[in-house]
PDB file of N, CA and C in Angstrom:
ATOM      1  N   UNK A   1     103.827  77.089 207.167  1.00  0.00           N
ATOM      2  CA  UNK A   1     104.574  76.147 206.369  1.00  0.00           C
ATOM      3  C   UNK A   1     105.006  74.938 207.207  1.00  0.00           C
ATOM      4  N   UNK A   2     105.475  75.239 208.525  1.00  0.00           N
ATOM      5  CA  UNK A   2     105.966  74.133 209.004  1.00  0.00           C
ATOM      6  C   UNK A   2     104.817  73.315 209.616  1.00  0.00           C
ATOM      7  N   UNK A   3     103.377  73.444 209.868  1.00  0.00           N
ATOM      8  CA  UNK A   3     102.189  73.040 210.054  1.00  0.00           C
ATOM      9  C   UNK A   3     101.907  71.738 209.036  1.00  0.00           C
ATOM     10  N   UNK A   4     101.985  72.685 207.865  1.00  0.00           N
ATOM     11  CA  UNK A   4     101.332  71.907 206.909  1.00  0.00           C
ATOM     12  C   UNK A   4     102.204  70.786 207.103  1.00  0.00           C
ATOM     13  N   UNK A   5     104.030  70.442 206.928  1.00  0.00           N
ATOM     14  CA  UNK A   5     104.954  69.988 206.846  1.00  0.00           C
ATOM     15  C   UNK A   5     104.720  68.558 207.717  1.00  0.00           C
ATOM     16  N   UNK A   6     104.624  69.307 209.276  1.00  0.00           N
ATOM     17  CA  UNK A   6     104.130  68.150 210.279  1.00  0.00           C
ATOM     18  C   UNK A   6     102.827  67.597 210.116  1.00  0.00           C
ATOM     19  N   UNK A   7     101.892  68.117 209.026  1.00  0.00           N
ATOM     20  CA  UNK A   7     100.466  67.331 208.848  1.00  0.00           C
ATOM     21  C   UNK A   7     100.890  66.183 208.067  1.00  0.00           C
ATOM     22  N   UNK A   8     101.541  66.424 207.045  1.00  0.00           N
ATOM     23  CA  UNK A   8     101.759  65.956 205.939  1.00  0.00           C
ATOM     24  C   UNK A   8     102.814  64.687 206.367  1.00  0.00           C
ATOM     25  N   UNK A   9     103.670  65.252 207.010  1.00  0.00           N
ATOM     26  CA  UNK A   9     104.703  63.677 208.165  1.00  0.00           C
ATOM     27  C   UNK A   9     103.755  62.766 208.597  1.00  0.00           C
ATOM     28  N   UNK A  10     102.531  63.448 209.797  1.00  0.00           N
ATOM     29  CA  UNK A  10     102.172  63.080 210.144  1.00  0.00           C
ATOM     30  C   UNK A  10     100.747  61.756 209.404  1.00  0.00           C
ATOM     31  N   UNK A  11     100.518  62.384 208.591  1.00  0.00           N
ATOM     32  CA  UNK A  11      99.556  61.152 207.348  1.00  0.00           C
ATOM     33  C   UNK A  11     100.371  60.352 206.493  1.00  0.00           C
ATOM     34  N   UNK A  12     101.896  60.933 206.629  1.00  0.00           N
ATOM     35  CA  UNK A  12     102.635  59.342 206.012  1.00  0.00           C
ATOM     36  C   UNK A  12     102.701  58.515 206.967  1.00  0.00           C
ATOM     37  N   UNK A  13     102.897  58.975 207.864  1.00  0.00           N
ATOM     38  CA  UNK A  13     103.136  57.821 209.351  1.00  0.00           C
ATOM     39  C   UNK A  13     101.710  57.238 209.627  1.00  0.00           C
ATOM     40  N   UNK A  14     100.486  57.356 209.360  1.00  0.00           N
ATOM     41  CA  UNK A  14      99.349  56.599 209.556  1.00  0.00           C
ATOM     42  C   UNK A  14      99.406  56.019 208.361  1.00  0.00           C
ATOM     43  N   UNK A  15      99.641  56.134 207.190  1.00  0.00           N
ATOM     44  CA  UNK A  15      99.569  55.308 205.928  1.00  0.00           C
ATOM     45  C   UNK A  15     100.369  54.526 206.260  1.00  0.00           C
ATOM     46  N   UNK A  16     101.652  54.505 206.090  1.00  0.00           N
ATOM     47  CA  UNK A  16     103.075  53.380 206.934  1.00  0.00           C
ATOM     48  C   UNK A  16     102.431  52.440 208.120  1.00  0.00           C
ATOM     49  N   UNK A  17     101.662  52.483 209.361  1.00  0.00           N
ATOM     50  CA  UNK A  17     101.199  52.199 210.019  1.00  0.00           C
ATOM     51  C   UNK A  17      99.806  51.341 209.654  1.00  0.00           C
ATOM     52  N   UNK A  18      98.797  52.116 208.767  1.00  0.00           N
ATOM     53  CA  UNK A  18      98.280  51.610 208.355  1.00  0.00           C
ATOM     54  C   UNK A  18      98.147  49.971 207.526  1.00  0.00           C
ATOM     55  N   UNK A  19      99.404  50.093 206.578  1.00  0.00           N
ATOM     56  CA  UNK A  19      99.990  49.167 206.067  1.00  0.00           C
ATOM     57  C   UNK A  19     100.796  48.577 206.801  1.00  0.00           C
ATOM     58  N   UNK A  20     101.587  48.101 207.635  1.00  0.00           N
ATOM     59  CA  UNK A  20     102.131  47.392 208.929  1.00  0.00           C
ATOM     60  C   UNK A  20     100.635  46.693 209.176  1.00  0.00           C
ATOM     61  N   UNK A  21      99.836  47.093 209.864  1.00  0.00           N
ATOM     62  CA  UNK A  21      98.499  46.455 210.202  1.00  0.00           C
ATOM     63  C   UNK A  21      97.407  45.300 209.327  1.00  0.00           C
ATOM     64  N   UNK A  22      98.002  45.589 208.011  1.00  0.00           N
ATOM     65  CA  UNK A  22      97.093  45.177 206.883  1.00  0.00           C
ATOM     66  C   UNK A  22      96.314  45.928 206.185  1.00  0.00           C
ATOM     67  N   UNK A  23      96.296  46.764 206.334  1.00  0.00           N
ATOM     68  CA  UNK A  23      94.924  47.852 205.854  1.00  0.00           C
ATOM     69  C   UNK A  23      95.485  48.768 204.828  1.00  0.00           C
ATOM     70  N   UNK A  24      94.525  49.444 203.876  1.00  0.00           N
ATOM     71  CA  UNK A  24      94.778  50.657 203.102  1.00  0.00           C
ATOM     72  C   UNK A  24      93.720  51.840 203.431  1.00  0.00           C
ATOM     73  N   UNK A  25      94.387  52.647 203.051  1.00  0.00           N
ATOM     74  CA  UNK A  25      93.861  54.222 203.705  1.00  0.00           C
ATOM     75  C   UNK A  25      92.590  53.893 202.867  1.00  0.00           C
ATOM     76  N   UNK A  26      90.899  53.929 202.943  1.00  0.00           N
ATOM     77  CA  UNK A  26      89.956  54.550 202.090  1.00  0.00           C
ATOM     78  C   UNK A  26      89.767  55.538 201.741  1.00  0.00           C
ATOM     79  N   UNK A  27      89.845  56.393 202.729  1.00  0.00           N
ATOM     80  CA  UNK A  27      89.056  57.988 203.020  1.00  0.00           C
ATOM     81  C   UNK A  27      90.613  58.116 203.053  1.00  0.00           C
ATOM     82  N   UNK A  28      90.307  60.058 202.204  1.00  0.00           N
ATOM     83  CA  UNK A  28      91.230  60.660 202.738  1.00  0.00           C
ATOM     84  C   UNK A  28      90.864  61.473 204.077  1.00  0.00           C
ATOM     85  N   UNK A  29      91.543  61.595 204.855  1.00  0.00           N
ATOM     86  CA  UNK A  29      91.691  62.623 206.474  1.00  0.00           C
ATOM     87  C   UNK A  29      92.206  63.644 205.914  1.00  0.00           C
ATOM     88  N   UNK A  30      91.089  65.210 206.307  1.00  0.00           N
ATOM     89  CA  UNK A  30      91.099  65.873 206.000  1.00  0.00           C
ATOM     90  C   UNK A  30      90.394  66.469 207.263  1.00  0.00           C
ATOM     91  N   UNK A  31      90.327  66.704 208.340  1.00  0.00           N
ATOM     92  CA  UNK A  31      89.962  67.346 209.552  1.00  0.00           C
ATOM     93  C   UNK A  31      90.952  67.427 210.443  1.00  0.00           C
ATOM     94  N   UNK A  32      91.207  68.885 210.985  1.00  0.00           N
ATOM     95  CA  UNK A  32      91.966  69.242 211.930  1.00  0.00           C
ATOM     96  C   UNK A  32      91.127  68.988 213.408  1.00  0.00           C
ATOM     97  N   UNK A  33      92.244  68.823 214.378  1.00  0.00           N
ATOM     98  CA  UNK A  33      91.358  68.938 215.791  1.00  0.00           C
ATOM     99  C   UNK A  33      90.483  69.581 215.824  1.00  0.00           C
ATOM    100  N   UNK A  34      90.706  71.029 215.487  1.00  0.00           N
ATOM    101  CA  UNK A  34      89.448  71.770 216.108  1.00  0.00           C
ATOM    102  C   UNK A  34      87.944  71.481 215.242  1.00  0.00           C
ATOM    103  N   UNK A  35      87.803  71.085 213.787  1.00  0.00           N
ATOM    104  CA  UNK A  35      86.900  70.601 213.135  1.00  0.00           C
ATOM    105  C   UNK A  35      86.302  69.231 213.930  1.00  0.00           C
ATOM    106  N   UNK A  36      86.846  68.458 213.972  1.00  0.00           N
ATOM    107  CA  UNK A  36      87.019  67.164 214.746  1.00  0.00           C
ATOM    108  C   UNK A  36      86.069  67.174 216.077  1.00  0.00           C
ATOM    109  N   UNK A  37      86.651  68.829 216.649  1.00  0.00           N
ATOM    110  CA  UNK A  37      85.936  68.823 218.070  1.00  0.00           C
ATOM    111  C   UNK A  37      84.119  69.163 217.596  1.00  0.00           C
ATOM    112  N   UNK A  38      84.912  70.297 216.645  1.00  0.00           N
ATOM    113  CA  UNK A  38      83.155  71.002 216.138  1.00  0.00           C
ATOM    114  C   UNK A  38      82.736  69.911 215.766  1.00  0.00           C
ATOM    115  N   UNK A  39      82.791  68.857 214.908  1.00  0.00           N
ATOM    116  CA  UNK A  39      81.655  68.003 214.804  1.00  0.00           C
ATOM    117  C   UNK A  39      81.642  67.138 215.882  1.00  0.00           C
ATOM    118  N   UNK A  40      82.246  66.602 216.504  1.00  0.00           N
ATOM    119  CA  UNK A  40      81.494  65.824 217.504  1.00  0.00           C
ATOM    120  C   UNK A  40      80.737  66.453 218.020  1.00  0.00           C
ATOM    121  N   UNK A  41      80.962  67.705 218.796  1.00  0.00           N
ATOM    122  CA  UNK A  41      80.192  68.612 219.895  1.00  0.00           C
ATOM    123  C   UNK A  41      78.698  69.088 219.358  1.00  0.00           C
ATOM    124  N   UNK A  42      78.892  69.220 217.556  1.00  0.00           N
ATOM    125  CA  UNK A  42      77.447  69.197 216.358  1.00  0.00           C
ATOM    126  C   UNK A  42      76.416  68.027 216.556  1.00  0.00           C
ATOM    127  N   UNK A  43      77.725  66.567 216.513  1.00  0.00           N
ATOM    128  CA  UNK A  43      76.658  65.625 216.863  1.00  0.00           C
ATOM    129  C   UNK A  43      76.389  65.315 217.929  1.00  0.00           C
ATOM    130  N   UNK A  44      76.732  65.987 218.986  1.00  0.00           N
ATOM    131  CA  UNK A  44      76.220  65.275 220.341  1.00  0.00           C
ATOM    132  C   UNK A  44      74.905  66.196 220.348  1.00  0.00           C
ATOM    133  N   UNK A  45      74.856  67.409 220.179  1.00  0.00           N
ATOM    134  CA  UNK A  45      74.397  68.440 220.753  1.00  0.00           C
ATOM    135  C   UNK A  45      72.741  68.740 220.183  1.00  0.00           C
ATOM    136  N   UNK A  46      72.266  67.760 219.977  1.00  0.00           N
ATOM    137  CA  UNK A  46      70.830  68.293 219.159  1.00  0.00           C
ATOM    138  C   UNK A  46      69.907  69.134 219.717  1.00  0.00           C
ATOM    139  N   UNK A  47      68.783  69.216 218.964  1.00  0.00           N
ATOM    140  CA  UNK A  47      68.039  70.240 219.797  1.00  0.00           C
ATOM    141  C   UNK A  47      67.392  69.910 221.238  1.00  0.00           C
ATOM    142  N   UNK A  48      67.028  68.372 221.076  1.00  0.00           N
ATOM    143  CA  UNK A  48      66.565  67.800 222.323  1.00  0.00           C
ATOM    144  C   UNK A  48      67.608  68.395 223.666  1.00  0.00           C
ATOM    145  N   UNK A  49      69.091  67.968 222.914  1.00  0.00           N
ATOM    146  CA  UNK A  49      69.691  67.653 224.438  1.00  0.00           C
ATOM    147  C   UNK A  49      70.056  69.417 224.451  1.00  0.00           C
ATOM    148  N   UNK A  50      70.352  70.169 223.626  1.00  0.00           N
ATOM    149  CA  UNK A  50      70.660  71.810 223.581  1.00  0.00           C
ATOM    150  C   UNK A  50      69.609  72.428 224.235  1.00  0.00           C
ATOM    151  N   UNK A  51      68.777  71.920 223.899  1.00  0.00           N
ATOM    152  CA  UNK A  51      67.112  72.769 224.726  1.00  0.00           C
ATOM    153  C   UNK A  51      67.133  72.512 226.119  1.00  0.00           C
ATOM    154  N   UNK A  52      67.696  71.096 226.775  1.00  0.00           N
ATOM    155  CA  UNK A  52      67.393  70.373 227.845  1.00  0.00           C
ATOM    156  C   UNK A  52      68.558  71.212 228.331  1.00  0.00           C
ATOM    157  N   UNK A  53      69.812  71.674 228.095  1.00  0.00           N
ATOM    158  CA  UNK A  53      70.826  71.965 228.785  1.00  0.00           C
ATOM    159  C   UNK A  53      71.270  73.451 229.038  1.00  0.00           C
ATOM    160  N   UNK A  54      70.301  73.983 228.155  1.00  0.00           N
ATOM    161  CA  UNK A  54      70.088  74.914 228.006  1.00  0.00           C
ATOM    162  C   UNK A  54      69.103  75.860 229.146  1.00  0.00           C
ATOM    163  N   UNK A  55      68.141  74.925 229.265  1.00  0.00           N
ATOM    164  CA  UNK A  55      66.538  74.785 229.925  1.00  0.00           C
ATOM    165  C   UNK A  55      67.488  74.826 231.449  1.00  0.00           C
ATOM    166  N   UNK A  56      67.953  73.673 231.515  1.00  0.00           N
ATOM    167  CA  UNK A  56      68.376  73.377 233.018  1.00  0.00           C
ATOM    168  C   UNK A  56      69.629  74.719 233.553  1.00  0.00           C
ATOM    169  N   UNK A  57      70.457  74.705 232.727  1.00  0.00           N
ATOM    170  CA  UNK A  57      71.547  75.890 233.238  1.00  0.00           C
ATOM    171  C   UNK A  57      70.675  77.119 233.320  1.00  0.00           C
ATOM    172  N   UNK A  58      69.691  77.599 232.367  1.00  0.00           N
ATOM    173  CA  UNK A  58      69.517  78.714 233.331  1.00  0.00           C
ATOM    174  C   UNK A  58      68.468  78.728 234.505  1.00  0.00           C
ATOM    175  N   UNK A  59      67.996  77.476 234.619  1.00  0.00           N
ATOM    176  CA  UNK A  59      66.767  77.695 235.900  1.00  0.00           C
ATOM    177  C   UNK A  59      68.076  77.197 236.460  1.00  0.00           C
ATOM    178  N   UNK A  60      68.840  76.376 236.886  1.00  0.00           N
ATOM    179  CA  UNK A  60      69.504  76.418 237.963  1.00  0.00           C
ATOM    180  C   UNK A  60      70.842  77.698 238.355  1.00  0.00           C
ATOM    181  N   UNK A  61      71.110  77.743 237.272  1.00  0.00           N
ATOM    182  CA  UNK A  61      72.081  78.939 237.007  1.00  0.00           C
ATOM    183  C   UNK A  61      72.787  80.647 236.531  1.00  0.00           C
ATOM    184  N   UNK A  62      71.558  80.509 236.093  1.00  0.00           N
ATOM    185  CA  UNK A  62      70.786  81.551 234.960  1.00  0.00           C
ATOM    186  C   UNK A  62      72.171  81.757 234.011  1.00  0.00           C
ATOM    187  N   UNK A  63      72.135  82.725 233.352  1.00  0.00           N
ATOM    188  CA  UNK A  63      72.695  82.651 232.100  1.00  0.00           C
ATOM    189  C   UNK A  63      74.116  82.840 232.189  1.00  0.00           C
ATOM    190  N   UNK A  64      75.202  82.851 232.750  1.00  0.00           N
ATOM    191  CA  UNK A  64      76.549  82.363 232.913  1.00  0.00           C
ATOM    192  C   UNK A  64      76.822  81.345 233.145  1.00  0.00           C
ATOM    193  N   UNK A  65      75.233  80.346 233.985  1.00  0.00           N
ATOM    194  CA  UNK A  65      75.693  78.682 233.620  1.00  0.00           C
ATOM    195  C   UNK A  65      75.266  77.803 232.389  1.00  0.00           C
ATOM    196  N   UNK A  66      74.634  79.018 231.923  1.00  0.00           N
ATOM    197  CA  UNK A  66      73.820  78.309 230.363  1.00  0.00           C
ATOM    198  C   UNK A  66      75.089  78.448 229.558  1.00  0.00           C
ATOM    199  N   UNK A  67      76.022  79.364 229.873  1.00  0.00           N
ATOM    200  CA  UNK A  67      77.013  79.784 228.795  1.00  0.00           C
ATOM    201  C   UNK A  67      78.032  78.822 229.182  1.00  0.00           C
ATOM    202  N   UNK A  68      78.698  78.513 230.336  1.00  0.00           N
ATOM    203  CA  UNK A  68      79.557  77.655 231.152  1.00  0.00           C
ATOM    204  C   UNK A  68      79.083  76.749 231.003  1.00  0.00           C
ATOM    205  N   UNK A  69      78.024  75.770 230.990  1.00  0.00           N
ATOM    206  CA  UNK A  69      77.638  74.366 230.907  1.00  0.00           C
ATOM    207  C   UNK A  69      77.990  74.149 229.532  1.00  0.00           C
ATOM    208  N   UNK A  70      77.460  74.596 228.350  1.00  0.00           N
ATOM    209  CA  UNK A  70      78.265  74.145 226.860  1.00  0.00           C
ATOM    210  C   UNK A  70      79.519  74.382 226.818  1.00  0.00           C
ATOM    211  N   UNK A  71      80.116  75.152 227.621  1.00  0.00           N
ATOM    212  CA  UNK A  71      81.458  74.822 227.301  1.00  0.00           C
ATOM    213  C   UNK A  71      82.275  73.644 228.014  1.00  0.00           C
ATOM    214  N   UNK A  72      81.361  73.361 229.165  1.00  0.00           N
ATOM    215  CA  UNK A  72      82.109  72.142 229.473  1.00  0.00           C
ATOM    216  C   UNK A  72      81.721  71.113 229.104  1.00  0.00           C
ATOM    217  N   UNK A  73      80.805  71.166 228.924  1.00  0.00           N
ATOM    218  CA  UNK A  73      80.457  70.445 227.332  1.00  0.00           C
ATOM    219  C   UNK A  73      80.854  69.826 226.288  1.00  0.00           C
ATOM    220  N   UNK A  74      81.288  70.630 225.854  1.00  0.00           N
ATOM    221  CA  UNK A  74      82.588  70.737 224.727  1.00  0.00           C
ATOM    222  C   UNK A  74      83.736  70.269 224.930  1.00  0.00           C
ATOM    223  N   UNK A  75      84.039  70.533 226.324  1.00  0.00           N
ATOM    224  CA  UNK A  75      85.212  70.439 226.786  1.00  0.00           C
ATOM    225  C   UNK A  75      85.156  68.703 226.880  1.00  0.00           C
ATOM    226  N   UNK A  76      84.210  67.994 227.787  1.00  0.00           N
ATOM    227  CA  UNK A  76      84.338  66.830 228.292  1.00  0.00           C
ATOM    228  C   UNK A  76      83.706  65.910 226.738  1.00  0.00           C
ATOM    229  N   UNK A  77      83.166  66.849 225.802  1.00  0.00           N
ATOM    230  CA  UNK A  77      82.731  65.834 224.533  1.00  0.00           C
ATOM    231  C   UNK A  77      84.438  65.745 223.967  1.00  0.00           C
ATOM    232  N   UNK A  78      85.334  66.463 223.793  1.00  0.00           N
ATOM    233  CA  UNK A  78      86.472  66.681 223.127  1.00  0.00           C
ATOM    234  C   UNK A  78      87.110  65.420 223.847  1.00  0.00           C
ATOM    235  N   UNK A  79      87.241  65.203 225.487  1.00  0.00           N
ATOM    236  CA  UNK A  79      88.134  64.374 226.217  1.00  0.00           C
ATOM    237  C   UNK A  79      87.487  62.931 225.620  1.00  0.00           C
ATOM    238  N   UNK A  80      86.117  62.683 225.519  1.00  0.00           N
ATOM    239  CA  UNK A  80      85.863  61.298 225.182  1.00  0.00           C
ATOM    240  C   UNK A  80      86.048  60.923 223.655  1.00  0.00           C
ATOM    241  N   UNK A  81      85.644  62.074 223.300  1.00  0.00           N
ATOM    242  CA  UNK A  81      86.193  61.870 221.359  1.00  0.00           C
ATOM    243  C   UNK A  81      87.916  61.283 221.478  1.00  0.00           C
ATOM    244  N   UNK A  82      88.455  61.835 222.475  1.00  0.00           N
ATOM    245  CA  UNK A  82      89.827  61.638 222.442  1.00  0.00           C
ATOM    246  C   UNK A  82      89.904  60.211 222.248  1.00  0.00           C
ATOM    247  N   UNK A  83      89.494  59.563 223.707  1.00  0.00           N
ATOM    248  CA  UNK A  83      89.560  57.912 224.025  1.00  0.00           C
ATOM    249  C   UNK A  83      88.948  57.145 223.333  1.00  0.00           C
ATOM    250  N   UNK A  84      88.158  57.955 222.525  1.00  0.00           N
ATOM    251  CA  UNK A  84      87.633  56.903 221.123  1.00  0.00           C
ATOM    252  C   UNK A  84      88.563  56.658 220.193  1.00  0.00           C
ATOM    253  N   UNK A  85      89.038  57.766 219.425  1.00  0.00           N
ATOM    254  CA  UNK A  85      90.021  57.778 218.576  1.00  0.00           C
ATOM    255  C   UNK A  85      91.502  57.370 219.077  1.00  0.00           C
ATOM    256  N   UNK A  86      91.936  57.219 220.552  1.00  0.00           N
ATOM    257  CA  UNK A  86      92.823  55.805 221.115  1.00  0.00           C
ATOM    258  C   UNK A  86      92.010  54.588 220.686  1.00  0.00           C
ATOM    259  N   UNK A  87      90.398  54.292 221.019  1.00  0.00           N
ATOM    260  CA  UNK A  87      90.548  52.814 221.153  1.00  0.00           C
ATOM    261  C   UNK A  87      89.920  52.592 219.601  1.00  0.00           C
ATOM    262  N   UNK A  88      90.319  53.458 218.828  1.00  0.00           N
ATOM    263  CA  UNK A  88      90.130  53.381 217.139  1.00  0.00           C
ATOM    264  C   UNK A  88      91.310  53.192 216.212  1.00  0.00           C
ATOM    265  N   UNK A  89      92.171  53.338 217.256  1.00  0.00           N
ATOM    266  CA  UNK A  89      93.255  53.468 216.089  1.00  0.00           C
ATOM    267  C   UNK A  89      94.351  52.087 216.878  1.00  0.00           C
ATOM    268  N   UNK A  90      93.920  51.994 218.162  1.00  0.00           N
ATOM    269  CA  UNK A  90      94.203  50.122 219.190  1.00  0.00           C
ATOM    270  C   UNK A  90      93.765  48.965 218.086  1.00  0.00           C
ATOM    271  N   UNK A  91      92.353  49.294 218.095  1.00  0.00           N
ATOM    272  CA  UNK A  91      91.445  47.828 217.428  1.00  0.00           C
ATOM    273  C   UNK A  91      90.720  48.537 216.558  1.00  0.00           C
ATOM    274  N   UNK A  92      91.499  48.900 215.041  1.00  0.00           N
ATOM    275  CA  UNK A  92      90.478  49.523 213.671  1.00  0.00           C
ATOM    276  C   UNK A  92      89.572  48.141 213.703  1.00  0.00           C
ATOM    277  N   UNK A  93      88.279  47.792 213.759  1.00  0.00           N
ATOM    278  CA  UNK A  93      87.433  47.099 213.326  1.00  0.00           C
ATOM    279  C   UNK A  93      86.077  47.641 212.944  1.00  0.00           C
ATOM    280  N   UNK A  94      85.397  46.841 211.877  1.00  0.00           N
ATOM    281  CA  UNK A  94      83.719  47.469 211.848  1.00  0.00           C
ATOM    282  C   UNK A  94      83.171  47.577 213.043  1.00  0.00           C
ATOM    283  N   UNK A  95      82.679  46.165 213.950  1.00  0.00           N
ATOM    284  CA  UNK A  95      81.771  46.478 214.759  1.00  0.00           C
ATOM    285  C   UNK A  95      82.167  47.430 215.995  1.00  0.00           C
ATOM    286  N   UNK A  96      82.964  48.327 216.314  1.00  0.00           N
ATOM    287  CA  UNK A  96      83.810  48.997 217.091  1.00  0.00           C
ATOM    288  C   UNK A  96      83.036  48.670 218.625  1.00  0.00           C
ATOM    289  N   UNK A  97      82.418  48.800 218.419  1.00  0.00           N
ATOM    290  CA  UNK A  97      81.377  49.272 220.357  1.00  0.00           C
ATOM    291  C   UNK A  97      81.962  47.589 220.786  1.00  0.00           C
ATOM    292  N   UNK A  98      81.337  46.397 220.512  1.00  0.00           N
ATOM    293  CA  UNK A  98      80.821  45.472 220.579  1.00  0.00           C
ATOM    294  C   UNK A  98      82.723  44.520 220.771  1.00  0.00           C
ATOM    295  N   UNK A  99      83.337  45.057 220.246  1.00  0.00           N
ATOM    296  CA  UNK A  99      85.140  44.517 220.076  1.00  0.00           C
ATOM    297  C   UNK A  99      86.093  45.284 221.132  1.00  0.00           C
ATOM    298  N   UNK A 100      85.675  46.592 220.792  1.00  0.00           N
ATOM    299  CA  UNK A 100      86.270  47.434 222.037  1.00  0.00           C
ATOM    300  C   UNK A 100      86.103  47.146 223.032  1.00  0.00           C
ATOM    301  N   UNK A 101      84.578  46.899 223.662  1.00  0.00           N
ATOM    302  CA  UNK A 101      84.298  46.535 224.992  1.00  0.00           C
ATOM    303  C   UNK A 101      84.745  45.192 225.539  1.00  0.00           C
ATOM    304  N   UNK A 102      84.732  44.291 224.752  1.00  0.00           N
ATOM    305  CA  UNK A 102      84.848  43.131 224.755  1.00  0.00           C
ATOM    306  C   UNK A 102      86.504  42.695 225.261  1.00  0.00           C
ATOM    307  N   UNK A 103      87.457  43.812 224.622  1.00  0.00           N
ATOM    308  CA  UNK A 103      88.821  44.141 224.524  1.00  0.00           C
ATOM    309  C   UNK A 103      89.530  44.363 226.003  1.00  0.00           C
ATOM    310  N   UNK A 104      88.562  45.622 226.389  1.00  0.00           N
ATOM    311  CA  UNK A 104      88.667  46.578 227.485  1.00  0.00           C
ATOM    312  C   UNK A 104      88.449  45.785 228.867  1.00  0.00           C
ATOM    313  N   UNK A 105      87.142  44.818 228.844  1.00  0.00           N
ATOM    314  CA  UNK A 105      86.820  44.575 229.738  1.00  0.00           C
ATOM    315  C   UNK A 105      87.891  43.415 230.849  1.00  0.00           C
ATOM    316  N   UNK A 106      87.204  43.458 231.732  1.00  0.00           N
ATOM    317  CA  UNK A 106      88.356  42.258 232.357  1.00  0.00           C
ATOM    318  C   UNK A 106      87.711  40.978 232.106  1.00  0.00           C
ATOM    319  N   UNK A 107      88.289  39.950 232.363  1.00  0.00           N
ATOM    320  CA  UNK A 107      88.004  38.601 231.892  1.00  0.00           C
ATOM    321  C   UNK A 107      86.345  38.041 232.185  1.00  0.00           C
ATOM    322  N   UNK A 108      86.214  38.752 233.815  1.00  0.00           N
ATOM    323  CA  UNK A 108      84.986  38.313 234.257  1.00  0.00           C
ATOM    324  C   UNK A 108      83.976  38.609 233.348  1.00  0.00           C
ATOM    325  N   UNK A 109      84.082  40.016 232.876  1.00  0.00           N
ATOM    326  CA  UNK A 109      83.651  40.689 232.195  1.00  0.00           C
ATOM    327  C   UNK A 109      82.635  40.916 230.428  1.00  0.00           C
ATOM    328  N   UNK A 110      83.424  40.196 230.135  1.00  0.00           N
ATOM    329  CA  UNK A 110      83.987  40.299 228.471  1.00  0.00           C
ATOM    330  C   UNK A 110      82.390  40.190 228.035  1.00  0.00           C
ATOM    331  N   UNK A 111      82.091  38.526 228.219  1.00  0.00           N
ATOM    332  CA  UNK A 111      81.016  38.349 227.749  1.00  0.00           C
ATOM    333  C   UNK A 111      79.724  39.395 227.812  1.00  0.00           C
ATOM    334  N   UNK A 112      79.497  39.757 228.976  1.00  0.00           N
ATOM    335  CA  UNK A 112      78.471  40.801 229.176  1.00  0.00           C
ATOM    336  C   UNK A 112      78.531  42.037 228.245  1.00  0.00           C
ATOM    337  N   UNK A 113      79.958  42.749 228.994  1.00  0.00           N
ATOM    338  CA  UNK A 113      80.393  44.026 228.041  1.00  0.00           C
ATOM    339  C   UNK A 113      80.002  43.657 226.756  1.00  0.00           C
ATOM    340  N   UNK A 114      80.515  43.026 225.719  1.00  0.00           N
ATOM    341  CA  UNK A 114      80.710  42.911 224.374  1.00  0.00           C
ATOM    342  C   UNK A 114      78.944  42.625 223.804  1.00  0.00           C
ATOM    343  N   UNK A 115      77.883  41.971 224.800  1.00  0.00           N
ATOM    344  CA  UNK A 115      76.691  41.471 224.625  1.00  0.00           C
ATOM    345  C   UNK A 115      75.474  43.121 224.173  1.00  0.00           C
ATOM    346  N   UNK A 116      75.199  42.947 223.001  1.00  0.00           N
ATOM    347  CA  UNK A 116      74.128  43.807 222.887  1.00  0.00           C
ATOM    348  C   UNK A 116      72.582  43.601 223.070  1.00  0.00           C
TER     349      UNK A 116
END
């Protein structure tokens, strides 16, 4: 009960926020962290790169590093999902990659970073 309570605080305070910014909610948010993690870690993980990491942990490791390499895996896909969803909720824009970098970078910088 008190979960739901702090979810539910917690999506008035991005709607409130939201609106401060200019914006209205489209989508409803409906994913908890741990969903959040499972799909990123779904989309990073295809068969190419699962086969390849798979392939490599056990010839270098055999099968406690095949099992240990996806989890850190997981682990280090979860930490960068993190710093996305900081520099998503910094600068909400469409072109995200191309504004973010551009944002992030230092002055010398900008132009290159932001250049696709």
């Amino acid at each position: 009960m008190t979960q739901r309570s702090s979810s539910n605080n917690t999506a008035k305070i991005d709607v409130l926020e939201l609106e401060a910014a200019g914006y209205t909610q489209a989508m409803p948010r409906q994913f908890s962290i741990w969903s959040l993690g499972a799909l990123s870690f779904t989309l990073t993980c295809t068969w190419l790169g699962s086969g390849a990491s798979i392939g490599i942990g056990l010839a270098e490791a055999s099968g406690a590093g095949a099992l240990w390499s996806l989890l850190v895996a997981g682990v280090m896909t979860l930490i960068v999902s993190a710093g996305m969803a900081e520099l998503a909720s910094a600068y909400p824009v469409a072109g995200a990659q191309y504004y973010w970098s551009f944002m992030v970078a230092s002055e010398k910088y900008k132009p290159f970073a932001s250049y696709m």
